[in-house]
N, C-alpha and C. Protein backbone atom coordinates (compact mmCIF):
# COMPACT_ATOMS: atom_id res chain seq x y z
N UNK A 1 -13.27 -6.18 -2.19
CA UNK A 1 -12.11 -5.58 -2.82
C UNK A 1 -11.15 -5.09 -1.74
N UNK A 2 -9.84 -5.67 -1.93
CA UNK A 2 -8.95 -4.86 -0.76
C UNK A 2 -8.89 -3.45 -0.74
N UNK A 3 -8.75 -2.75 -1.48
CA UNK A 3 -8.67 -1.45 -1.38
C UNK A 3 -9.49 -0.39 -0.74
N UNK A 4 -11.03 -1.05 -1.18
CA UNK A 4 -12.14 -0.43 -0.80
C UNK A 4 -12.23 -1.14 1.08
N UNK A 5 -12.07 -2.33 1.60
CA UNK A 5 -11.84 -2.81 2.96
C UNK A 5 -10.86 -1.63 3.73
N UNK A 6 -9.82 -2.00 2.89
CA UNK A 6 -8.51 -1.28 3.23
C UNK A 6 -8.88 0.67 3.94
N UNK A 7 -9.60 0.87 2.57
CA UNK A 7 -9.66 2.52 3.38
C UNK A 7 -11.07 2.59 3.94
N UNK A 8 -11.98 1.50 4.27
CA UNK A 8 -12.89 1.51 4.97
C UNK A 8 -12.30 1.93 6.69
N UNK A 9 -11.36 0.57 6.69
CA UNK A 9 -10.57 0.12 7.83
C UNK A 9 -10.03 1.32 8.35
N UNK A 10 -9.43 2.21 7.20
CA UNK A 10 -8.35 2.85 7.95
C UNK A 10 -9.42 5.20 8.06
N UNK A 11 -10.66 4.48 7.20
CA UNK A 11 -11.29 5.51 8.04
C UNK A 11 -11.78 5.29 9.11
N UNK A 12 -12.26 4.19 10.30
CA UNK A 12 -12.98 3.52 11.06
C UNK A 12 -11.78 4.06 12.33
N UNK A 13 -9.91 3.77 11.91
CA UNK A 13 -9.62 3.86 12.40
C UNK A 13 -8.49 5.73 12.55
N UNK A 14 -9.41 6.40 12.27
CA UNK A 14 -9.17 8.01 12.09
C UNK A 14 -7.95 8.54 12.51
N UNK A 15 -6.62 7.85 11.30
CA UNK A 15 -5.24 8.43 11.66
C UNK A 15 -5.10 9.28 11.00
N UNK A 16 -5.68 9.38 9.67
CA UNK A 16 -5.22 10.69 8.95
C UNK A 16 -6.64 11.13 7.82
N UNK A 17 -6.34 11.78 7.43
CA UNK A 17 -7.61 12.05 6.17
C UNK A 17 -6.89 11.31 5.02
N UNK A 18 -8.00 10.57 4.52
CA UNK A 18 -7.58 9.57 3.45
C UNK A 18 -7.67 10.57 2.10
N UNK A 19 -7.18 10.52 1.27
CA UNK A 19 -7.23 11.10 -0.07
C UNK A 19 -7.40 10.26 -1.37
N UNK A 20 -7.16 9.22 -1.19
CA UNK A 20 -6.94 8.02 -2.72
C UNK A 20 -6.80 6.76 -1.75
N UNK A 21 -7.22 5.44 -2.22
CA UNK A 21 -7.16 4.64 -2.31
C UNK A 21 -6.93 3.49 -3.75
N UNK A 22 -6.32 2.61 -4.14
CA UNK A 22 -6.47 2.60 -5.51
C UNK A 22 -5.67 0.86 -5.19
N UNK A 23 -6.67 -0.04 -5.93
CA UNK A 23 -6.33 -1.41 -5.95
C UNK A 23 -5.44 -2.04 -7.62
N UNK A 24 -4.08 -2.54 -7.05
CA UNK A 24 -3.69 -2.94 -8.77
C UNK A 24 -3.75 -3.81 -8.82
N UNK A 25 -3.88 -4.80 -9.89
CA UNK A 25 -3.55 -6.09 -10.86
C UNK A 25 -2.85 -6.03 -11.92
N UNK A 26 -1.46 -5.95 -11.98
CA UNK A 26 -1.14 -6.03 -13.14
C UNK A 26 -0.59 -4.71 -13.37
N UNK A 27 -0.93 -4.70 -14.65
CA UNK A 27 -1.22 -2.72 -15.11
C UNK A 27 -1.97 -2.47 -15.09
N UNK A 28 -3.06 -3.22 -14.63
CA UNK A 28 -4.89 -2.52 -14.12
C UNK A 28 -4.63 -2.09 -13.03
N UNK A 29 -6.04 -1.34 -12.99
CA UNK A 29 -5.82 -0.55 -11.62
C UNK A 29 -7.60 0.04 -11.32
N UNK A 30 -7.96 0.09 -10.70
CA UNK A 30 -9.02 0.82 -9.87
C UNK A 30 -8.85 1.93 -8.67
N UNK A 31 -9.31 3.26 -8.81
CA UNK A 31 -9.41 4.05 -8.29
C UNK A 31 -10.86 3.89 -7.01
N UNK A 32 -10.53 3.25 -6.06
CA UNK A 32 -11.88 2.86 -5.50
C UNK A 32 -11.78 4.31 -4.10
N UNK A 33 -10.93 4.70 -3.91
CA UNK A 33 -11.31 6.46 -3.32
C UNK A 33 -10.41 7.92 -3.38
N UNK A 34 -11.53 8.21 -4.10
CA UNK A 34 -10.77 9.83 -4.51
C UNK A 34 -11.08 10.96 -3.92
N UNK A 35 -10.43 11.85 -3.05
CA UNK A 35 -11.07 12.58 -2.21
C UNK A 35 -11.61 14.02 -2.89
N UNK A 36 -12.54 14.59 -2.47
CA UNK A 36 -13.00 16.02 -3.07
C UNK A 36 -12.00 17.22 -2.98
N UNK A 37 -10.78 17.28 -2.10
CA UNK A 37 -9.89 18.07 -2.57
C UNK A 37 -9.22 17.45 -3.69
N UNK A 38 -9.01 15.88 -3.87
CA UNK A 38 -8.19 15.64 -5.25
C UNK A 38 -8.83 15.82 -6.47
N UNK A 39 -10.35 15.81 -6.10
CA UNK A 39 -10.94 16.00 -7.76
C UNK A 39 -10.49 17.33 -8.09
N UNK A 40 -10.65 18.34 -6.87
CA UNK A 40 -10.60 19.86 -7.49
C UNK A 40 -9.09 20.43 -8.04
N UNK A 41 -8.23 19.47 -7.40
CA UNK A 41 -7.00 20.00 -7.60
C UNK A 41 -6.15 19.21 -8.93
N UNK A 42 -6.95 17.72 -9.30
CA UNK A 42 -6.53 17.45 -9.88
C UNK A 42 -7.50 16.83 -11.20
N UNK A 43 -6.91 17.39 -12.72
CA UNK A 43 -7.82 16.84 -13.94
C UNK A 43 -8.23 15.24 -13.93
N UNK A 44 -8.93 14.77 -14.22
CA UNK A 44 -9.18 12.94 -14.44
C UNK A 44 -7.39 12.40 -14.85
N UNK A 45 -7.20 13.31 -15.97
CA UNK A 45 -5.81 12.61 -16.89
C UNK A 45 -5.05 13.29 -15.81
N UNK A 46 -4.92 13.91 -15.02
CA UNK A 46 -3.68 13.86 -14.27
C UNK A 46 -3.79 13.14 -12.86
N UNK A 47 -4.43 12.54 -12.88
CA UNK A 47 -4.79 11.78 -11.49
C UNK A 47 -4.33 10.34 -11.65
N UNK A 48 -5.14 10.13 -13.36
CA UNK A 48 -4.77 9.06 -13.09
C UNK A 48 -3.21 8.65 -13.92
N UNK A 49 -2.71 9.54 -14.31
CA UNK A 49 -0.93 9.52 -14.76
C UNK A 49 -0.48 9.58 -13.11
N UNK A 50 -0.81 9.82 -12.27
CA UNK A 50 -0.28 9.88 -10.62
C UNK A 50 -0.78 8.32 -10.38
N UNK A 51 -1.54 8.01 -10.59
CA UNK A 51 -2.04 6.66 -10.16
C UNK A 51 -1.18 5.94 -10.99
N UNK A 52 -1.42 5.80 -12.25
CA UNK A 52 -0.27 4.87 -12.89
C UNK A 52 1.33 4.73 -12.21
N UNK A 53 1.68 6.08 -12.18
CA UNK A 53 3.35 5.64 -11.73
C UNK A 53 3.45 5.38 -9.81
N UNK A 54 2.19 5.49 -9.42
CA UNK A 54 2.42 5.12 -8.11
C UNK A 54 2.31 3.25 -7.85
N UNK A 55 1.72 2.95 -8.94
CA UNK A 55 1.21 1.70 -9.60
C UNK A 55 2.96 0.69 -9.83
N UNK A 56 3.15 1.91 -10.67
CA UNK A 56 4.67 1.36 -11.38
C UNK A 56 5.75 1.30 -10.37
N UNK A 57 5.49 2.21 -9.33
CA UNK A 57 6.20 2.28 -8.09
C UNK A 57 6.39 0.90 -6.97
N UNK A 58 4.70 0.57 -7.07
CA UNK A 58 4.54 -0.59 -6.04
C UNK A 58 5.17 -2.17 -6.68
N UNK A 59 5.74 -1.76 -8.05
CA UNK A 59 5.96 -3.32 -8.43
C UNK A 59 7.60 -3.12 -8.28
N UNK A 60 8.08 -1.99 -7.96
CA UNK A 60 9.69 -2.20 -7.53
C UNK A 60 9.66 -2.35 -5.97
N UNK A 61 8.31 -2.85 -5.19
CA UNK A 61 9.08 -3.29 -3.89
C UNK A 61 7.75 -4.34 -3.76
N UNK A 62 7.86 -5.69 -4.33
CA UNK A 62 7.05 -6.55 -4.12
C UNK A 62 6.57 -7.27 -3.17
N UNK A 63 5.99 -8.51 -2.92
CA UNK A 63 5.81 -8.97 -1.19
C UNK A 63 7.12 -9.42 -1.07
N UNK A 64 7.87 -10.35 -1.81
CA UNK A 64 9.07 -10.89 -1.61
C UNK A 64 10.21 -9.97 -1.86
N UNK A 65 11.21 -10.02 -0.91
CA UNK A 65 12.69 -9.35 -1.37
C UNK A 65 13.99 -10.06 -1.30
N UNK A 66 14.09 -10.88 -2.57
CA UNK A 66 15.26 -11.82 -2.23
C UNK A 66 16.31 -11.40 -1.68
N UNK A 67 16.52 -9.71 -1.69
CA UNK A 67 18.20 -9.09 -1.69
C UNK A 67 17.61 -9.42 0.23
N UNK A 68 16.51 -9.35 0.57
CA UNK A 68 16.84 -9.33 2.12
C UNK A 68 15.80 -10.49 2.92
N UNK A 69 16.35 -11.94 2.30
CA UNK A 69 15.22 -12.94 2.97
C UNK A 69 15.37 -13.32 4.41
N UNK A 70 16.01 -12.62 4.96
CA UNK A 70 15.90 -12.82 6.79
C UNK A 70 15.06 -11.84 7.22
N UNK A 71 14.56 -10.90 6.46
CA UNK A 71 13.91 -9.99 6.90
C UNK A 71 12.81 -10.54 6.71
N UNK A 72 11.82 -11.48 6.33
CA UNK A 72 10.62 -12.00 6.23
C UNK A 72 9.65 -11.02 4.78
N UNK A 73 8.90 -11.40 4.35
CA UNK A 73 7.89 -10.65 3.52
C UNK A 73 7.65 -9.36 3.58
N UNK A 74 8.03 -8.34 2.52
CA UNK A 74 7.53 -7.28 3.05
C UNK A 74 5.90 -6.78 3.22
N UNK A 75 5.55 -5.98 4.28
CA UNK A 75 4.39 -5.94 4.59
C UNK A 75 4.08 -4.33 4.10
N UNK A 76 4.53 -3.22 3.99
CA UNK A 76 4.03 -2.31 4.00
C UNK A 76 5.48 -0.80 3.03
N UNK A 77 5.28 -0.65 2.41
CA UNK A 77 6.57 0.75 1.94
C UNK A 77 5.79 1.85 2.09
N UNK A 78 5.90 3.34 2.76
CA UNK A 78 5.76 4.01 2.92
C UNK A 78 6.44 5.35 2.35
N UNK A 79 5.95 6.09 2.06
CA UNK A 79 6.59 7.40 1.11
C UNK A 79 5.94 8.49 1.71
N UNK A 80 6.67 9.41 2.50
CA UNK A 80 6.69 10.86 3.19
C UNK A 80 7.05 11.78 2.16
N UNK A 81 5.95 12.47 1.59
CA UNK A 81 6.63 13.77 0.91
C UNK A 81 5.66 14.96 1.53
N UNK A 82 6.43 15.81 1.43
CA UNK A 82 5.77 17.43 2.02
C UNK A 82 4.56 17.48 2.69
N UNK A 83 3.39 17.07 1.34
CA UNK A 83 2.49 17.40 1.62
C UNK A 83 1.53 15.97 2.15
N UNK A 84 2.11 15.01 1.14
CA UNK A 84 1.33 13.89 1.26
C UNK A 84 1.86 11.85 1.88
N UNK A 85 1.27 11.29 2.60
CA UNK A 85 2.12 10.02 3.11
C UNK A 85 1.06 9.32 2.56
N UNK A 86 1.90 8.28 1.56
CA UNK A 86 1.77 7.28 0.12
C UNK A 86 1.90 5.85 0.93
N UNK A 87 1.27 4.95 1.22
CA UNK A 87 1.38 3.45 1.68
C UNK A 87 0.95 2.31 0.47
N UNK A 88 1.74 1.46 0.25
CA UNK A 88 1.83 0.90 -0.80
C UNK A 88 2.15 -0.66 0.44
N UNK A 89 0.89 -1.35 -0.18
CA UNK A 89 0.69 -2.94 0.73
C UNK A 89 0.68 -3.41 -0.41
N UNK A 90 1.95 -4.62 -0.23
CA UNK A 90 2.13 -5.54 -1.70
C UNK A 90 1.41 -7.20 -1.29
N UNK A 91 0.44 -7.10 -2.16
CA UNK A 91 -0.29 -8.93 -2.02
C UNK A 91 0.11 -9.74 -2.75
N UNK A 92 0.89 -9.13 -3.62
CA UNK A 92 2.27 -10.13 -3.59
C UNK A 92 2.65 -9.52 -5.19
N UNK A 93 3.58 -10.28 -6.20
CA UNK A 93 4.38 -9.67 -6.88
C UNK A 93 3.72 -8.80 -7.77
N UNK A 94 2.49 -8.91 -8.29
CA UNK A 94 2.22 -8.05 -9.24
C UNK A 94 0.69 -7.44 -8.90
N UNK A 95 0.07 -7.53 -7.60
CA UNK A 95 -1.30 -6.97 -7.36
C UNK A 95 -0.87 -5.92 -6.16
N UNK A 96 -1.62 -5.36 -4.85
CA UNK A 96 -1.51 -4.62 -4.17
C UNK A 96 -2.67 -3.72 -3.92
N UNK A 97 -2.43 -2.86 -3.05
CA UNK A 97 -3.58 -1.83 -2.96
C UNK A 97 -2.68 -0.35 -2.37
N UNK A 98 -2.57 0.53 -2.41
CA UNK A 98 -1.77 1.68 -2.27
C UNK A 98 -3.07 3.38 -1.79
N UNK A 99 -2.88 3.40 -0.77
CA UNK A 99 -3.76 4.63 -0.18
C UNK A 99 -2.79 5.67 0.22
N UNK A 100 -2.97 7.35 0.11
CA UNK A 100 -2.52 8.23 0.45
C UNK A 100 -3.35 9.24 1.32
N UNK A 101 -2.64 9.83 2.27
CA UNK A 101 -3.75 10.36 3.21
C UNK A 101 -2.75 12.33 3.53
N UNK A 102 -3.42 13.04 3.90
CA UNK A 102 -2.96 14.18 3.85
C UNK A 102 -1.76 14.16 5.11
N UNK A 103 -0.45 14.64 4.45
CA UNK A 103 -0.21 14.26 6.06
C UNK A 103 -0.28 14.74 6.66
N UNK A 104 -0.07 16.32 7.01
CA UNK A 104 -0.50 17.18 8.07
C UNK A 104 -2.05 16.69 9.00
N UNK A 105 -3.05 16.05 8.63
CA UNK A 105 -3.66 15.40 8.90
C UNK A 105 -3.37 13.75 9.59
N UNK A 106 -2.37 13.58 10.04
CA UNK A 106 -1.83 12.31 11.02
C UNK A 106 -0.78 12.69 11.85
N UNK A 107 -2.12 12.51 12.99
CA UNK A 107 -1.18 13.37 14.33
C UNK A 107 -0.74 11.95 14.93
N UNK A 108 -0.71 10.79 14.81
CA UNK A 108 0.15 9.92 15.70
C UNK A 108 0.78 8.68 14.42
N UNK A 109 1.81 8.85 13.75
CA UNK A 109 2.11 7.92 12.58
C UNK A 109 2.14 6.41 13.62
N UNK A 110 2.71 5.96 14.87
CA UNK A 110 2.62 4.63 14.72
C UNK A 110 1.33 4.22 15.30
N UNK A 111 0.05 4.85 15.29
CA UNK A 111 -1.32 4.55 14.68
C UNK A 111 -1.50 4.32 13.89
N UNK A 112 -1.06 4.75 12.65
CA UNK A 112 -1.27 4.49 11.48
C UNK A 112 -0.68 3.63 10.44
N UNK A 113 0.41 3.38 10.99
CA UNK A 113 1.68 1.95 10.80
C UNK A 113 1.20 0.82 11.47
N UNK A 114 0.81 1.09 12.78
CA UNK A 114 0.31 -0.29 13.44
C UNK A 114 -1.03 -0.61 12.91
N UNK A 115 -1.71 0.00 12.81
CA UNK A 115 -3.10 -0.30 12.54
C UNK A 115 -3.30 -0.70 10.69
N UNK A 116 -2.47 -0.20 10.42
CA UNK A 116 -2.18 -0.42 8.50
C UNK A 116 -1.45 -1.79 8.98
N UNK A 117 -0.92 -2.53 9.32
CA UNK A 117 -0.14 -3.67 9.59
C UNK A 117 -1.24 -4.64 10.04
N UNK A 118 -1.58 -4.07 11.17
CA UNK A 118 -2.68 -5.36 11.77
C UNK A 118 -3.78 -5.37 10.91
N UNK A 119 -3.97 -4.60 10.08
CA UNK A 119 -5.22 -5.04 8.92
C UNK A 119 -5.00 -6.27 7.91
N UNK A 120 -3.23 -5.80 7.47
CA UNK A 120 -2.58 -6.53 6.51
C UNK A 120 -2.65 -8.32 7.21
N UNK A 121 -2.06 -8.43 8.43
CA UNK A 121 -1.99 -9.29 9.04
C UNK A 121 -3.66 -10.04 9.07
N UNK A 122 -4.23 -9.85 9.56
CA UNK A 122 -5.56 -10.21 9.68
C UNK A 122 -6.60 -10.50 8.34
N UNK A 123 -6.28 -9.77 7.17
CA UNK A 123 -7.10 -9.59 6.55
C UNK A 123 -6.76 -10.78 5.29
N UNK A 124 -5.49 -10.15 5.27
CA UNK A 124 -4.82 -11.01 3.79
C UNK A 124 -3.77 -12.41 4.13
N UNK A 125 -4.66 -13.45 4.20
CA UNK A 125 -4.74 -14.61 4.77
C UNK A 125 -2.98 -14.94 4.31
N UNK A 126 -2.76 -15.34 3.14
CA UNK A 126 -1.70 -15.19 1.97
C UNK A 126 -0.60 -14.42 1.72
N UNK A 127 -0.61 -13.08 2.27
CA UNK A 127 0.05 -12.01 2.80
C UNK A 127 1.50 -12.64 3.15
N UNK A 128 2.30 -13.03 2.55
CA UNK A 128 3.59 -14.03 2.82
C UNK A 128 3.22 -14.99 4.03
N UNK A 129 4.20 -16.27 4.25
CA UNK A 129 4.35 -17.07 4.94
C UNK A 129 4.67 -17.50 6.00
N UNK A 130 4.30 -17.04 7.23
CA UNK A 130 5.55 -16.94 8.10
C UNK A 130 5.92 -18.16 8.56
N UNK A 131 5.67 -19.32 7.96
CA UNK A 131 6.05 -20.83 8.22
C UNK A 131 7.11 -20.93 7.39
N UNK A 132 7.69 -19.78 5.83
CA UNK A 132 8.08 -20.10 4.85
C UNK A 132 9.88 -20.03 5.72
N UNK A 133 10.68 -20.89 5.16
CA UNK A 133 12.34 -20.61 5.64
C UNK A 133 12.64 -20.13 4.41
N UNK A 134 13.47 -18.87 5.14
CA UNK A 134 14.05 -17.49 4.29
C UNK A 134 15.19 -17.92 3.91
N UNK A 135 15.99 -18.64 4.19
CA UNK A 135 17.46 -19.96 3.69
C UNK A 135 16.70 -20.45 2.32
N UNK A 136 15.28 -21.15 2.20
CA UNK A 136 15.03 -21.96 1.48
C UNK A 136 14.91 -21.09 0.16
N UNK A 137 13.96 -19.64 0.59
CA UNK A 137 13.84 -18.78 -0.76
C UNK A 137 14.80 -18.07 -1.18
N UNK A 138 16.05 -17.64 0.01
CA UNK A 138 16.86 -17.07 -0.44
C UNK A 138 17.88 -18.63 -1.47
N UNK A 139 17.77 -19.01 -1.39
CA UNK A 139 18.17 -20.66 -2.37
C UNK A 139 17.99 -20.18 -4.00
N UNK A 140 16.38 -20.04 -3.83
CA UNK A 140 15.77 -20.14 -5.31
C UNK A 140 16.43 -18.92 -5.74
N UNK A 141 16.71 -17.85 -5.12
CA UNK A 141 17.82 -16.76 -6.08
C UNK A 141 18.79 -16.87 -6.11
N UNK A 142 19.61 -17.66 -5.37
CA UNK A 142 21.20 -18.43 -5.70
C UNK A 142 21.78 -18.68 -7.22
């Protein structure tokens, strides 16, 4: 399961304290890691209404972005709020895997950008094309 790889990977590689991990398909979804401050702070039904719209979140920035096809596939969207940094890896238009980690707990972010990247790269064979010409797809939205 990517998700469960995913925050294996990125505890192995100790940038931040992980809090959630959570793999989608669709409007399915699996919660494959929930941390013991989120159980306490948060009810089942409000965890997973946070999981849903973070869900609903990852399908407005998919692997492909026609508005910007010179920019190649996107690999990674990131969300900084106060307390918590939200990474949302799209495997393409409608699946993904999305982990949040405490952020005060990530003392070097491009550890945790590079190393969240070179997983993506390595892991998810399919992970866009880089043989694909961005002329050709930016075409099909013409």
């Amino acid at each position: 399961m990517p998700a469960e790889t995913l925050a294996n990977y990125l505890r192995e590689l100790d940038a931040g304290s992980l809090l959630a991990a959570v793999h989608y398909e669709g409007d399915d979804y699996e919660t494959v890691v929930r941390s013991e401050g989120l159980e306490e702070a948060y009810t089942d039904d409000e965890f997973e209404e946070m999981a849903k719209h973070f869900v609903l979140k990852g399908f407005d920035d998919p692997l492909e972005q026609p508005e910007f096809p010179r920019f190649g596939h996107l690999d990674a969207t990131v969300r900084w709020f106060h307390e918590v940094v939200v990474v949302q890896v799209p495997l393409d238009d409608w699946s993904g895997v999305i982990v949040a980690f405490d952020r005060d707990s990530i003392a070097d972010t491009g550890t945790l950008v590079d190393g969240l990247l070179e997983y993506v790269e390595e892991t998810f064979e399919d992970h866009g094309d880089p043989e694909d010409d961005p002329d050709e797809f930016a075409d099909e939205f013409s």
